[in-house]
N, C-alpha and C. Protein backbone atom coordinates (compact mmCIF):
# COMPACT_ATOMS: atom_id res chain seq x y z
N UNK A 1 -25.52 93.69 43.63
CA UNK A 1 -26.32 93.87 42.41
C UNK A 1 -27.46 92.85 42.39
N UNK A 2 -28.53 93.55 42.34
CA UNK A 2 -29.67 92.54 41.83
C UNK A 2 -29.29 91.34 40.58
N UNK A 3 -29.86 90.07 41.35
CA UNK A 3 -30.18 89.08 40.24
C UNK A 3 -30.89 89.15 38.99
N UNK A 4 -30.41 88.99 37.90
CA UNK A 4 -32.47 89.21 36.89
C UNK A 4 -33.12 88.09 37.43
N UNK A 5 -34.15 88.52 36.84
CA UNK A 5 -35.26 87.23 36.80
C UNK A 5 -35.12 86.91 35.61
N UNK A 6 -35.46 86.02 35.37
CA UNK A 6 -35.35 84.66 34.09
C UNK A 6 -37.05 84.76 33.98
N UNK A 7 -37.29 84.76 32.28
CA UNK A 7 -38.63 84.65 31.86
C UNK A 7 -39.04 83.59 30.78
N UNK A 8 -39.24 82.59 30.87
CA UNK A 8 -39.36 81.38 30.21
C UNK A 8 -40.41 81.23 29.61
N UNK A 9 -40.71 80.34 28.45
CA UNK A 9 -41.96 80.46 27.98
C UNK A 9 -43.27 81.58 27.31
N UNK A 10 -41.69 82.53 27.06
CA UNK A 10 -42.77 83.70 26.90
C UNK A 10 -43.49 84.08 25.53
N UNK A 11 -43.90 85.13 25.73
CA UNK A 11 -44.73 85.41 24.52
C UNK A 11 -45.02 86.60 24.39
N UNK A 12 -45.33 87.84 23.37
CA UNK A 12 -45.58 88.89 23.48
C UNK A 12 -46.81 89.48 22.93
N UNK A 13 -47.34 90.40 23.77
CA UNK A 13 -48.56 91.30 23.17
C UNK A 13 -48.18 92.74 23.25
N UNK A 14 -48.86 93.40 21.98
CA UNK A 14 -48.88 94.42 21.66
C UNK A 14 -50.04 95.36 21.08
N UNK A 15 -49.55 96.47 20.77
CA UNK A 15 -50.65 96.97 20.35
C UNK A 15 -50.49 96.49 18.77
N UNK A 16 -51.12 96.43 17.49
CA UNK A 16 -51.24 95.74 16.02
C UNK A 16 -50.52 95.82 15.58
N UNK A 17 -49.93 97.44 15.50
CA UNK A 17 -48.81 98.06 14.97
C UNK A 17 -47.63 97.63 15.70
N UNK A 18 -47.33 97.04 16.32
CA UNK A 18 -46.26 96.72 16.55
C UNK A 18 -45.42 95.39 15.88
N UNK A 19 -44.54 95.10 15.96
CA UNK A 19 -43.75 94.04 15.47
C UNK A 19 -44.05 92.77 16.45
N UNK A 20 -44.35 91.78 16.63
CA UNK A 20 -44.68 90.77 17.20
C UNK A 20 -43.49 89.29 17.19
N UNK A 21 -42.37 89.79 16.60
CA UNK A 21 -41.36 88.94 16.60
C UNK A 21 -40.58 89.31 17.67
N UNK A 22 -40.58 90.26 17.94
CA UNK A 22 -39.32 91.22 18.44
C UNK A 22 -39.76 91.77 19.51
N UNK A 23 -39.22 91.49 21.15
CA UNK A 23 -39.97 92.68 22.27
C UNK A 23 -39.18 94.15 21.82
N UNK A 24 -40.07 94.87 21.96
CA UNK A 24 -40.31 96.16 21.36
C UNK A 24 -40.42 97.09 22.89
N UNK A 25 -40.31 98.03 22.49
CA UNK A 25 -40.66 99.16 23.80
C UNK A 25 -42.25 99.34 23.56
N UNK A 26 -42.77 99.72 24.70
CA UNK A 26 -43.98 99.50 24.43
C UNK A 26 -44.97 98.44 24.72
N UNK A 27 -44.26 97.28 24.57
CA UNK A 27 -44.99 95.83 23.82
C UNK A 27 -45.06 95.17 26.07
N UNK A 28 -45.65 94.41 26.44
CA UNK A 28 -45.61 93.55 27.38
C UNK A 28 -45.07 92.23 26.80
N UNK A 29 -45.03 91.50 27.95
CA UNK A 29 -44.29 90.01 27.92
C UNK A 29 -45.41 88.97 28.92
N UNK A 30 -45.41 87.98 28.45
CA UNK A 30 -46.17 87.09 28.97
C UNK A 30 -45.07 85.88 29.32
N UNK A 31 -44.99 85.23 30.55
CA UNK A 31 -44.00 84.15 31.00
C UNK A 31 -44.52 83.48 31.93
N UNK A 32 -43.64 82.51 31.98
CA UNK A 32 -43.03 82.05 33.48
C UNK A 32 -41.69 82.70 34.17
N UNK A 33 -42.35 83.05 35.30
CA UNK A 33 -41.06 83.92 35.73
C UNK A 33 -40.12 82.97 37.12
N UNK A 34 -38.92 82.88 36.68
CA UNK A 34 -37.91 82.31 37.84
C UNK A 34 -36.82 83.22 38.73
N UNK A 35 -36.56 82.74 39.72
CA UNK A 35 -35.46 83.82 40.51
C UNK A 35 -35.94 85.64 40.73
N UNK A 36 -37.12 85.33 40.75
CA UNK A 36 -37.42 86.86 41.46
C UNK A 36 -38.71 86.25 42.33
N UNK A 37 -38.06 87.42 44.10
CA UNK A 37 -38.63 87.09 44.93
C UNK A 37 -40.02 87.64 45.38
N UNK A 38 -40.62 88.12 44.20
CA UNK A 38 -41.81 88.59 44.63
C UNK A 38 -43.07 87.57 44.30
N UNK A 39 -42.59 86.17 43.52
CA UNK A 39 -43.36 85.02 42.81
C UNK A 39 -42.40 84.28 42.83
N UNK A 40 -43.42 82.65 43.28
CA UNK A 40 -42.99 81.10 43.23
C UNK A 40 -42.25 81.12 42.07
N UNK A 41 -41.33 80.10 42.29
CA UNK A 41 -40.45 80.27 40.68
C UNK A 41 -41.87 79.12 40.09
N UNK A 42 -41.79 79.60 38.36
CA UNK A 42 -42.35 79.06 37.79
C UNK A 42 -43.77 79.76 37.44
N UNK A 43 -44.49 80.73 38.63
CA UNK A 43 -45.32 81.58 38.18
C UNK A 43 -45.91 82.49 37.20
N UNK A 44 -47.15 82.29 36.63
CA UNK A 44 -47.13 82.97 35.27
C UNK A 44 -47.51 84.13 35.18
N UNK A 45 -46.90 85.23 34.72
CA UNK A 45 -46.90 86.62 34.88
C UNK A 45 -47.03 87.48 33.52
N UNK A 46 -47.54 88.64 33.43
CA UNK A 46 -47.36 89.96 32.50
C UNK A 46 -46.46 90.34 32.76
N UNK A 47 -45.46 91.54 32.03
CA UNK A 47 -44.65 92.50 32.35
C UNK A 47 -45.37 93.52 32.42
N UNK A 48 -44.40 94.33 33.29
CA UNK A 48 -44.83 96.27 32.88
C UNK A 48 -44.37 96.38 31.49
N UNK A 49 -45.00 97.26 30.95
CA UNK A 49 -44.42 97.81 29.24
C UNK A 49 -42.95 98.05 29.36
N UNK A 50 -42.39 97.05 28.75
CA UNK A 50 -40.81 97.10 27.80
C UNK A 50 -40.23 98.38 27.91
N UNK A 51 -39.36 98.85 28.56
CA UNK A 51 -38.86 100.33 28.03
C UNK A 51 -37.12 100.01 27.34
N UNK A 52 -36.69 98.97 27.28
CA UNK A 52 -34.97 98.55 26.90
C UNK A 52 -34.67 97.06 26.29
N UNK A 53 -34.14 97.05 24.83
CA UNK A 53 -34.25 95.71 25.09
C UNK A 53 -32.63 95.64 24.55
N UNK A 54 -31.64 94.56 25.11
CA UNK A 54 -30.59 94.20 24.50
C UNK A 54 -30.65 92.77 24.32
N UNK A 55 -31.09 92.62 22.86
CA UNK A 55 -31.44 91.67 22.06
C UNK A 55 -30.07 90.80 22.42
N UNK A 56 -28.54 91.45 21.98
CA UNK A 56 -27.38 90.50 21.67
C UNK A 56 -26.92 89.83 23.60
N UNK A 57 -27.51 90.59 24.44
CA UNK A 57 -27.18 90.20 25.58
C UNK A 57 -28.54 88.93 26.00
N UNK A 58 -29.98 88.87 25.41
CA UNK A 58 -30.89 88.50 25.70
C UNK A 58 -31.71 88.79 27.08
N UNK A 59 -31.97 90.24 26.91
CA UNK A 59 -33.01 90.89 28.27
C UNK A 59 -33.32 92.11 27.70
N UNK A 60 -34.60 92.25 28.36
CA UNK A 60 -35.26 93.61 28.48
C UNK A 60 -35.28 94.35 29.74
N UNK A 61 -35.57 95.34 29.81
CA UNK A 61 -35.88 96.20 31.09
C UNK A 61 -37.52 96.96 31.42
N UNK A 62 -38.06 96.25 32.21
CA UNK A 62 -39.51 97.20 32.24
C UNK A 62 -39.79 98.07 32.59
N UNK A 63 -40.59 98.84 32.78
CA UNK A 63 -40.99 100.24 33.40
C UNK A 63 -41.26 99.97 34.97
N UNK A 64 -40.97 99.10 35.03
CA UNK A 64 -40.97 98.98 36.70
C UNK A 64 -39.28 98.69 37.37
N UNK A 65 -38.98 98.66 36.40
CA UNK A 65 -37.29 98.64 36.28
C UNK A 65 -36.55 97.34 36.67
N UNK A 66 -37.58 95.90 36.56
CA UNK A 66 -37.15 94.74 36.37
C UNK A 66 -36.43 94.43 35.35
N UNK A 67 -35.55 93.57 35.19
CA UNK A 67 -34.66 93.12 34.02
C UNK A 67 -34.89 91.90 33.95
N UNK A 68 -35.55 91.48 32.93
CA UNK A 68 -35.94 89.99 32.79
C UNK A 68 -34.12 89.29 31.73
N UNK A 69 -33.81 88.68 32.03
CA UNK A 69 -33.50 86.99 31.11
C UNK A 69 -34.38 86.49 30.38
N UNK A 70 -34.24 86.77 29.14
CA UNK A 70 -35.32 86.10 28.56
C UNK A 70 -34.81 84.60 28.16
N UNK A 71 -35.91 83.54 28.50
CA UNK A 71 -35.00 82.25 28.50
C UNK A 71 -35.83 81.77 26.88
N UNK A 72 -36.53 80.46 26.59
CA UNK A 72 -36.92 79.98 25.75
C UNK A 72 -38.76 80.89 25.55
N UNK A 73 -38.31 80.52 24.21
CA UNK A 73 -39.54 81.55 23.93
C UNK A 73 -41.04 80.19 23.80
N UNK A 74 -42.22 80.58 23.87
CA UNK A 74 -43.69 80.04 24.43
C UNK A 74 -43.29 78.69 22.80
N UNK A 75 -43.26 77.30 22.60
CA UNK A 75 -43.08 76.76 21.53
C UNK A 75 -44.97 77.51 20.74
N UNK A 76 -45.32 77.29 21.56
CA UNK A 76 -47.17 77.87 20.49
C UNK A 76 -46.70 79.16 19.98
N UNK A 77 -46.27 79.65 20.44
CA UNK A 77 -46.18 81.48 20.21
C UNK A 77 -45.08 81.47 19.07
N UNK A 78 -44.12 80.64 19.16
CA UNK A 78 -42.71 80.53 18.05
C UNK A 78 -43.46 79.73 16.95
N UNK A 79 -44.41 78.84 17.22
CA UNK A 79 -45.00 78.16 15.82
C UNK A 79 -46.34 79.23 14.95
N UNK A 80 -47.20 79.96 16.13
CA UNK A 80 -47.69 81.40 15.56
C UNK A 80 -46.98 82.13 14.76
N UNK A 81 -45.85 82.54 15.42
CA UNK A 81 -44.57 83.30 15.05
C UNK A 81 -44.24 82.49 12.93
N UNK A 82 -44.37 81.23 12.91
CA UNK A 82 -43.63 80.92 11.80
C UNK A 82 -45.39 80.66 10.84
N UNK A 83 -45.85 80.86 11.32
CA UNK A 83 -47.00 80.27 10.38
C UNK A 83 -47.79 81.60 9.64
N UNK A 84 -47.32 83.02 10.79
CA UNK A 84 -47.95 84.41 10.24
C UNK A 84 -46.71 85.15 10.18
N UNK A 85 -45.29 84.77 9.86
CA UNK A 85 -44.97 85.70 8.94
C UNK A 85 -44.69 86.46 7.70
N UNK A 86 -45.58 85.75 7.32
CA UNK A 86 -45.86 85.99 5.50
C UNK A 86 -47.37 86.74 5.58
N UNK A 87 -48.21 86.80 6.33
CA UNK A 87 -49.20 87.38 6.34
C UNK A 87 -49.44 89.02 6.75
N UNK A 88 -48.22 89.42 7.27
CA UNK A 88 -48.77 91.28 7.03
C UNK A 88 -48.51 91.64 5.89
């Protein structure tokens, strides 16, 4: 069985309408990616668009059919995260 890759530091973009707390289907991921052999560990990467996420296990699945680990989320992106959610 494939290893996941571990995605550290991440952060998410979407289209407006989407939820921005939460990876979403749809939505990409922005990281550092570890333990996958196609990039230096530590390399900073996009995802393919989200197609699975199991929040209580902590991973998604992309349309390229990687399974990230999602490790600690971007601290800028979690302090974005707390400063605009009173604003939609």
């Amino acid at each position: 069985m494939k290893q996941d890759s571990r995605l550290e530091d991440w952060f998410i973009t979407a289209a407006l309408s989407s939820d921005l707390a939460q990876p979403d289907a749809g939505t990409t991921l922005h990281g550092r990616v570890y333990g996958d052999n196609r990039f230096p560990d530590g390399y900073a990467i996009r995802t393919s668009p989200v197609v699975e996420v199991n929040a209580e296990q902590g991973y998604v699945i992309t349309k390229s059919g990687t399974r990230y680990k999602l490790g600690n989320i971007s601290p800028e992106y979690k302090q974005w995260l707390e400063d605009n959610k009173g604003g939609e």
